[in-house]
Each structure stands twice: as C-alpha cells, then as structure tokens.
Protein backbone atom coordinates (compact mmCIF):
# COMPACT_ATOMS: atom_id res chain seq x y z
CA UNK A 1 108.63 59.96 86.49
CA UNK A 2 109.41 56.03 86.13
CA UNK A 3 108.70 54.20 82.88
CA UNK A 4 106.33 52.07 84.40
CA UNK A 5 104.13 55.08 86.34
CA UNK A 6 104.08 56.65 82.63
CA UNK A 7 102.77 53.39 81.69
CA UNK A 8 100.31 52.95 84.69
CA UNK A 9 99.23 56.31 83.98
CA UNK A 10 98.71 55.79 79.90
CA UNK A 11 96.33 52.68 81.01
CA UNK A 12 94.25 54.46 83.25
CA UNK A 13 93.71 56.96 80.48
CA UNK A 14 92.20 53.91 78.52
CA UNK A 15 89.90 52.66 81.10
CA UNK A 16 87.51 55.62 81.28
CA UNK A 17 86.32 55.33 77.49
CA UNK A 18 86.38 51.73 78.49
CA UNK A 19 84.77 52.20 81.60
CA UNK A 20 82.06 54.80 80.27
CA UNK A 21 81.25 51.86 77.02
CA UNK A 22 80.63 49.10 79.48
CA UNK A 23 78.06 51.48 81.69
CA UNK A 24 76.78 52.23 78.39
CA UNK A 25 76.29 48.69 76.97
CA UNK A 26 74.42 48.09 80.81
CA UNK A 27 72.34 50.85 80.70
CA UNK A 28 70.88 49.57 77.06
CA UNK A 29 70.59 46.49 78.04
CA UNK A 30 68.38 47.25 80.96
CA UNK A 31 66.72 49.77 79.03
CA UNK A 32 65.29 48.13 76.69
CA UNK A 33 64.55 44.55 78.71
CA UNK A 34 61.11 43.57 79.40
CA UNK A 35 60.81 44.59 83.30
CA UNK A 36 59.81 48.00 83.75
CA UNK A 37 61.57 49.44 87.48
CA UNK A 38 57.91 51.31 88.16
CA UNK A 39 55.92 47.77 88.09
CA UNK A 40 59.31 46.15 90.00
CA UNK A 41 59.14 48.83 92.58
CA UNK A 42 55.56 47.99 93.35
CA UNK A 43 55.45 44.32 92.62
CA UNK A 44 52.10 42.83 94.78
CA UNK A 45 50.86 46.14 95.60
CA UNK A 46 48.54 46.74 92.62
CA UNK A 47 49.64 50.12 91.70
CA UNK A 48 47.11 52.88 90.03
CA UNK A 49 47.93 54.08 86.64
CA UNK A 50 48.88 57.30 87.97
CA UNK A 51 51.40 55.68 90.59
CA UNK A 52 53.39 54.51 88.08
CA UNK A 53 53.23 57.45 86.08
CA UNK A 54 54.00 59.56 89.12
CA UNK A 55 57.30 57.17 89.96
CA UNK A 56 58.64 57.57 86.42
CA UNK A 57 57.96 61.30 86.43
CA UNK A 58 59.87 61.09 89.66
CA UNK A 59 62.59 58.20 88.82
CA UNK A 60 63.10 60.02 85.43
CA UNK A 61 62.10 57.46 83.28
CA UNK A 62 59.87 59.56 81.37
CA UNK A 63 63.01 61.86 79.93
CA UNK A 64 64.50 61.39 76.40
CA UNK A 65 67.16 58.58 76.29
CA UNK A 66 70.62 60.18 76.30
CA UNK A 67 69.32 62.16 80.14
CA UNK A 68 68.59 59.34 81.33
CA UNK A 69 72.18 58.26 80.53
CA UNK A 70 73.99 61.25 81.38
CA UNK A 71 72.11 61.32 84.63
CA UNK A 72 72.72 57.70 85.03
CA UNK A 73 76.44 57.84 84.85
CA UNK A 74 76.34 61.07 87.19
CA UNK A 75 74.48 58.73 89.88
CA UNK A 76 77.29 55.55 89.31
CA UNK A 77 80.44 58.31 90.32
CA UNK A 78 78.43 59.61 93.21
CA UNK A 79 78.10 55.92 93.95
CA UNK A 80 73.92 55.64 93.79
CA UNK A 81 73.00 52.38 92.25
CA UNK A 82 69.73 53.22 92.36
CA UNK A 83 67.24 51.23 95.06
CA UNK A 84 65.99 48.22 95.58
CA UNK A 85 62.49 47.22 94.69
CA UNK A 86 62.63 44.31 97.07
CA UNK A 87 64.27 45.23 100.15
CA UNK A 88 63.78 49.72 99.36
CA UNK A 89 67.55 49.28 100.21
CA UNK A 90 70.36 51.15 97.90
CA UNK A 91 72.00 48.81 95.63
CA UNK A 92 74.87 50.35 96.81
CA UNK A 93 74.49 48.82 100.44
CA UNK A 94 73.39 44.97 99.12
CA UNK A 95 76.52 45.59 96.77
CA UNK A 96 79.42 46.17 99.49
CA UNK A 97 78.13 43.59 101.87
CA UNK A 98 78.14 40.60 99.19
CA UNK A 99 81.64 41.61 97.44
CA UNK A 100 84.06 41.19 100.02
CA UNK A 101 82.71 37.19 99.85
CA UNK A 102 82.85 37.46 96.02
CA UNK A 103 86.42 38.44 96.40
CA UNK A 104 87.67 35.89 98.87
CA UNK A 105 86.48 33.30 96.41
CA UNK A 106 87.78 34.60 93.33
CA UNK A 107 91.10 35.21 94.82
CA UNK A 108 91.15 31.97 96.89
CA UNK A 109 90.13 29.89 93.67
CA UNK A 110 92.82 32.33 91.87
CA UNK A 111 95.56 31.43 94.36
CA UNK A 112 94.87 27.47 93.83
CA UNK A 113 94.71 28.10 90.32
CA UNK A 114 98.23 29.40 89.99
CA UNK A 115 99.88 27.49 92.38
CA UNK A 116 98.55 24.30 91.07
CA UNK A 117 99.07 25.25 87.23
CA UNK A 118 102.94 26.63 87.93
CA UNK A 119 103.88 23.53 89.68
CA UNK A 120 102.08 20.81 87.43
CA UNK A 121 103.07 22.99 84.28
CA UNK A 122 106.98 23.22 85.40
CA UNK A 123 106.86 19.41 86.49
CA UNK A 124 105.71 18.36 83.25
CA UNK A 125 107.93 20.93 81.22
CA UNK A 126 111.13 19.40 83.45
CA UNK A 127 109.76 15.40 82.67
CA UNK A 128 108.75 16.14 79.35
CA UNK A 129 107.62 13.38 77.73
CA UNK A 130 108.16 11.44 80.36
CA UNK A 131 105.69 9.62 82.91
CA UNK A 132 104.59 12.80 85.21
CA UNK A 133 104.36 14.82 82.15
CA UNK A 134 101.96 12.26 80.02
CA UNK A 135 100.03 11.61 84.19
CA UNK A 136 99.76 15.36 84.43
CA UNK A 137 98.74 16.37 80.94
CA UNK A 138 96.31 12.96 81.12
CA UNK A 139 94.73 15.52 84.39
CA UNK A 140 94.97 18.31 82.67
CA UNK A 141 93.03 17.75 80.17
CA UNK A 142 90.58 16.21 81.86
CA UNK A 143 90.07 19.33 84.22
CA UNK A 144 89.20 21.22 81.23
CA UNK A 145 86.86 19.41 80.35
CA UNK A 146 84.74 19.01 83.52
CA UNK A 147 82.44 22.02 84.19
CA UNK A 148 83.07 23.55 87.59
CA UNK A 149 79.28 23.25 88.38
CA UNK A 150 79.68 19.57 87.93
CA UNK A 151 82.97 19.62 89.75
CA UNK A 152 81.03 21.00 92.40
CA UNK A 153 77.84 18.84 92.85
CA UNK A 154 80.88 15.75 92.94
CA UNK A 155 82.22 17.59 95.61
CA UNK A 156 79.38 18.10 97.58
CA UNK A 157 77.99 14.48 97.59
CA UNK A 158 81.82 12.64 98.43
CA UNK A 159 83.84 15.38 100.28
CA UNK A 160 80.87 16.61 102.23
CA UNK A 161 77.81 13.79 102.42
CA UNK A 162 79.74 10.81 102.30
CA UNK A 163 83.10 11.78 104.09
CA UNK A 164 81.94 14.74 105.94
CA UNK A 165 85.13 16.25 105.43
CA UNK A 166 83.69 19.50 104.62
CA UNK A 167 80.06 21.32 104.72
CA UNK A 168 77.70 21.31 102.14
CA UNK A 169 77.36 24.57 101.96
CA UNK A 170 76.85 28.00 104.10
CA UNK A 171 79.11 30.50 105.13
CA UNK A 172 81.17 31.62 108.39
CA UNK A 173 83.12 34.79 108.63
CA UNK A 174 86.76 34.25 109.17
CA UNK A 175 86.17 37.13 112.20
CA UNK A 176 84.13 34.94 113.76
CA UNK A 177 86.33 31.73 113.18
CA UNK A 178 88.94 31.38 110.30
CA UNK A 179 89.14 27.73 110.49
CA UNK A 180 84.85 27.41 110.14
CA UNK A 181 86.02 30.12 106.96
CA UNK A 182 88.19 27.94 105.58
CA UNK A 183 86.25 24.71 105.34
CA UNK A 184 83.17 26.59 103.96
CA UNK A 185 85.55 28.41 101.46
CA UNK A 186 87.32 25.22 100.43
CA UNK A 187 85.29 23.44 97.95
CA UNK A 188 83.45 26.65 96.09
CA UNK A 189 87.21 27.61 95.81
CA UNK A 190 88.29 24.07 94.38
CA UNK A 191 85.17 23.99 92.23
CA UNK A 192 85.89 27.58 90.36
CA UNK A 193 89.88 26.85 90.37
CA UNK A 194 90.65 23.61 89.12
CA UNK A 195 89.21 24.03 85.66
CA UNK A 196 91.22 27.46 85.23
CA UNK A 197 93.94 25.60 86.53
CA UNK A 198 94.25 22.87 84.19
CA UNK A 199 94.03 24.99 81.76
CA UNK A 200 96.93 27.18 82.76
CA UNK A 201 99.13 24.06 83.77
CA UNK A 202 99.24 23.18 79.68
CA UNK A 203 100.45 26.77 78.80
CA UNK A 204 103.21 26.75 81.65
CA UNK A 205 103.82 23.71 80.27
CA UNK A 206 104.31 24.79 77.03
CA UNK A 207 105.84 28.20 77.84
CA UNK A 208 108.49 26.53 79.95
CA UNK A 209 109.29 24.16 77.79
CA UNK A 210 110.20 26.81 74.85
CA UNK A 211 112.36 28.64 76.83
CA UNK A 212 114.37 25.17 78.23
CA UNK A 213 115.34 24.71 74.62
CA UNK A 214 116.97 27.99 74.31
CA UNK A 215 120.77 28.76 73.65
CA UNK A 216 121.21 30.60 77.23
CA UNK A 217 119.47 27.91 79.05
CA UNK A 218 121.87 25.42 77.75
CA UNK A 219 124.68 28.07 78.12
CA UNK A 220 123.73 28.36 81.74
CA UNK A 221 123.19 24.48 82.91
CA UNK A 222 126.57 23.96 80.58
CA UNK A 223 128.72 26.60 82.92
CA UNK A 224 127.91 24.73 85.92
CA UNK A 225 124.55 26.28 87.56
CA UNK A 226 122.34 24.12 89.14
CA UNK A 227 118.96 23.73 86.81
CA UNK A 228 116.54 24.43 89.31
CA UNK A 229 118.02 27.44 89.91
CA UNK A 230 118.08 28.45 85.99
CA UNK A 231 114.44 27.34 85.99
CA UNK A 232 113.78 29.38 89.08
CA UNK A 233 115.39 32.79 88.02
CA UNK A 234 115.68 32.76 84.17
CA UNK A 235 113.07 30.49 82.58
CA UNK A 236 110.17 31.02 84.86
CA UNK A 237 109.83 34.74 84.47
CA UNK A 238 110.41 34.79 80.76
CA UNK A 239 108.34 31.78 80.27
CA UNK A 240 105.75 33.85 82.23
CA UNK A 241 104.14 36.22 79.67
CA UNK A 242 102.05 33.90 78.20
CA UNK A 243 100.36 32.63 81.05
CA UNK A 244 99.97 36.00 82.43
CA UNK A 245 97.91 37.07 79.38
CA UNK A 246 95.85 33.98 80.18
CA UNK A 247 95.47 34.44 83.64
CA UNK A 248 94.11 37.95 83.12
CA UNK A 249 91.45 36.45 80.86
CA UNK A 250 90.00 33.79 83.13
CA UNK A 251 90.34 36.15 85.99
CA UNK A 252 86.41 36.90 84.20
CA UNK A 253 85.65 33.15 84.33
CA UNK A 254 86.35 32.91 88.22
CA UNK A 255 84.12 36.17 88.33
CA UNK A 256 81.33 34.95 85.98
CA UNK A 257 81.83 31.35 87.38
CA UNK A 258 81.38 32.55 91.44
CA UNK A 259 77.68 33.25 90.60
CA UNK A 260 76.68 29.53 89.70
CA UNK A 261 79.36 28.09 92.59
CA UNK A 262 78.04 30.84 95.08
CA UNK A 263 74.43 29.67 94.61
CA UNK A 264 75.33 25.68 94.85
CA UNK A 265 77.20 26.29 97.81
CA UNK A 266 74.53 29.24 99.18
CA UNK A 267 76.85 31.25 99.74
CA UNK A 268 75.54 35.09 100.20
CA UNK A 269 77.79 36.80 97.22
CA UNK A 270 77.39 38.68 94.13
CA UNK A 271 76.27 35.70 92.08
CA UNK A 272 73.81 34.56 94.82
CA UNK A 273 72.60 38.03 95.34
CA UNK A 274 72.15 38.60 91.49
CA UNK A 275 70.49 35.01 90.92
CA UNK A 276 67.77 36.39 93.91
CA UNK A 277 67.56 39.55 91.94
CA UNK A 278 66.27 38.11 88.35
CA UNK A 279 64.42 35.33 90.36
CA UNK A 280 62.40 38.16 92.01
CA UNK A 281 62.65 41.20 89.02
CA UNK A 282 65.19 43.44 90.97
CA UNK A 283 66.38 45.29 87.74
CA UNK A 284 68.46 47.81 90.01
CA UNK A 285 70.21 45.11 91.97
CA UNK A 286 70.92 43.23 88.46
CA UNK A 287 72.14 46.23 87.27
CA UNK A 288 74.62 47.04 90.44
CA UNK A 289 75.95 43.61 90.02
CA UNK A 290 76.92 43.73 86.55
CA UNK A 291 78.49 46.82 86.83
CA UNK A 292 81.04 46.15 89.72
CA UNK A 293 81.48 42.86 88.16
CA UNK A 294 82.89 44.41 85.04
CA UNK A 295 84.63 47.16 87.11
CA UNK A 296 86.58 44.22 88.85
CA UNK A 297 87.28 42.72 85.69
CA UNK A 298 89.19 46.03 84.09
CA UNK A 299 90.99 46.51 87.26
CA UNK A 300 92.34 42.83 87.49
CA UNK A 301 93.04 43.51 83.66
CA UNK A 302 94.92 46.82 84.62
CA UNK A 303 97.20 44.74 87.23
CA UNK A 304 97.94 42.08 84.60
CA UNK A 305 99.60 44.72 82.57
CA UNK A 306 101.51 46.04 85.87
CA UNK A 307 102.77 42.53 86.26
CA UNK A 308 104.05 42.19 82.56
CA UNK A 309 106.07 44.98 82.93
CA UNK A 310 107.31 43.75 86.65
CA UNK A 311 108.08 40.22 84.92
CA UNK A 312 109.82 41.10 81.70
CA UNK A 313 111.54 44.43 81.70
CA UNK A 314 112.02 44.03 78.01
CA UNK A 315 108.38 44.72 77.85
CA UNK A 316 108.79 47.55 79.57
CA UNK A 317 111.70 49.21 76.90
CA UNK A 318 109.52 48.82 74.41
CA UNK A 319 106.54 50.48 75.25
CA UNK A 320 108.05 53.92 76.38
C-alpha cells in the first residue's frame, strides 16, 4: 500500500466524526427553529388539531430527541431527505436536479479563479515592484474589495443591458446547446470568481516571490537554465502550498456565494432552490440543501489534501 492511499485512507477515517457533527449541528438547528414540518406540510389547508398530531405521530416528531437523530442519520445514508411540503416531492429528487448546475458554477468560477490568480500572481512575482506588479496588485486589491453580488448587478446592466453581450439571466443546458450554456454561465461564473481570484493572485504573488529569492533558484538561473523554465518546474509547485490551503478554503465561498449569484442570475440551483425554500417554509428542502452543501465542502477539502501531497512530496515523507 502507497504512502499516499495510507494517507487517503487516514482522512477518510476523519470525515465520518466530521461528517456525523455537521448532520448533527443541522439537525439542531432545524430542531429547534421556529417552523414546525406538521404546519409546513399543510400550509393553506387549515389542518385539525388531530392532523397534526396524527403527522408527528407518523413523521416521528413526537419521539425523545436523540431517536429522532439516530433515525435521522439512518434516513441521510439510505439517501431520504425527507419530503417536500411544497411540491410532496423527496428532497432527494429537487436535490440531484439543482446540483449538477451548482457544480458547473462553482467549478467554472473555480477554474477562472485559478487561472486568473496563477497568472496575475506569477506576473507580478516576476515584475516585482515594477509597473505590472504595482497595475496588478492596484486590481487586486480592488477585487477584494468589491462584493460579488455587486460585481454582478454591474455586470448585468453593461455586459448584458447596455452591450447585449450576454443574457441577463436564465439558463440553457449545454445538451441542448453548449454555446447558449456558456453565455448564460459566463457572468454568474465571473461574478463568484473574480473576488476569490484577487484574492489568490496576492498569495501567488507572495508565495512565488519567497521562493525566487532562494539559494537554488539563483543556483539554477546562475548554471544556465532558462527562468521560465525554473519558474515553471521548481518555484511554482513549491510556491504552491500556500495557495492550495487557500483555495480549499474559498472553495466554501464559491459554494455559499452560488446561492446569492444563482438567484440574481435565476438560475435553477441549490442557492435558488434553497432561497424558494425559506421564502415559502420548506424546512426539509432547507435542510437537504445544507447538508450536501457541507458534504461538497469536506470532499473538496479531502482533494485539497490529495493535491498537497501530489504537489510537494516532502509533505508526503512527513506524514507517514
């Protein structure tokens, strides 16, 4: 068995505490919140007394706390959610057709995010000091800054109202026409991306520019290799960690930040779909939501940690 599988493996181990402390933490939190599921369930219908009582009997919402956990988490592996109170649909089903958009975004805005931050953070690293590295930290730090919401609503009135470059909003499947995909997908992505990025283009920045004043760097230029190829081979992955441990963090951003972009640009993901659940009292939905949200979360967390170890073998040495 491989150093890194033992390693794989040893994280996995971790999750499931993890994994059973954040269904916990949900199942509190909806527990003890204000809307009851039995007067969701029959919102407008002006339910008897003994309806409700008869749902809870039924629902199990009548049994002492810790069964209603235990049966909880038994319903989560078995993948039940739990139903709607709008629609009488399983979570389950609302949940799997509004993800895969979730995850085009987030990996869409992820894939701008890093291209844009290791090219602007290497430039700037390389011209330190120099005119592209004061234009591109002058950026920078503006795109931190600016809110992607706000980002968004400027996107919307010049890109799409004034210049009609793009649409304001809506959705097309790339089946049905990948071009139509990509123009609807462009400025939710750019919204939820660019702030991450600028962020992550001043600790390439500052990551590169550590490891350019290292002995072996100089060593290296000084025995005649090209610098681009030092930079390219040497500096970037060791230069890498930092923003990887980054990354990994604001991979929860572009998660949390898809539910206010998703609902400027109506597009029918998670965020949308849990915005529509609060607006109407949908505790089950709300609850499916936040759940796979924070699964996704742990799991892009758990391939962070693969790609330390891919990056920086030193990393791996010292952790078997």
């Amino acid at each position: 068995m491989t150093a890194v599988l033992r390693i794989l493996l040893r994280r996995i181990a971790l999750l499931v505490p993890l994994m059973l402390g954040i269904v916990l933490f949900v199942f509190l939190v909806m527990r003890f919140s204000d809307v009851d599921p039995a007067s969701a369930f029959f919102q407008g219908a002006n339910p008897t007394p003994q309806q409700l009582h008869d749902f809870r009997e039924e629902h199990g919402l009548l049994d002492p706390l810790p069964v209603r956990y235990v049966d909880f988490v038994a319903d989560v592996l078995h993948g039940d959610m739990g139903t709607s109170a709008l629609t009488r649909a399983p979570v389950i089903d609302q949940v799997t057709t509004a993800l895969p958009l979730t995850l085009q975004l987030t990996f869409l805005g992820l894939g701008i995010a890093v291209v844009l931050s290791l090219v602007g953070g290497v430039t700037a690293a390389i011209y330190r000091d120099r005119l592209p590295d004061q234009i591109i930290r002058v950026v920078s730090l503006t795109g931190v800054a600016a809110p992607g919401f706000w980002l968004a609503l400027l996107m919307i009135q010049y890109l799409a109202v004034d210049l009609g470059w793009f649409p304001t909003g809506g959705y097309i499947n790339p089946a049905d026409s990948f071009t139509g995909w990509l123009k609807t997908m462009t400025l939710p992505a750019l919204a939820l991306s660019l702030p991450v990025a600028a962020q992550l283009t001043r600790i390439v920045r500052t990551a590169v520019v550590e490891e350019l004043d290292k002995d072996y760097v100089r060593t290296a230029i000084g025995s005649g290799l090209p610098p681009r190829v030092v930079v390219g081979r040497n500096v970037l992955r060791n230069a890498l960690i930092n923003p990887l441990t980054v990354l990994g963090l604001r991979v929860g951003y572009l998660l949390g930040g898809a539910v206010v972009i998703e609902t400027i640009f109506s597009l029918p993901g998670m965020g949308k779909l849990m915005i529509d659940a609060v607006k109407n009292g949908d505790p089950a939905v709300v609850q499916g939501v936040v759940l796979t949200t924070a699964a996704g979360f742990v799991v892009v967390n758990l391939v962070i940690d693969v790609l330390y170890l891919l990056v920086n073998p030193r990393l791996r040495d010292a952790t078997t």
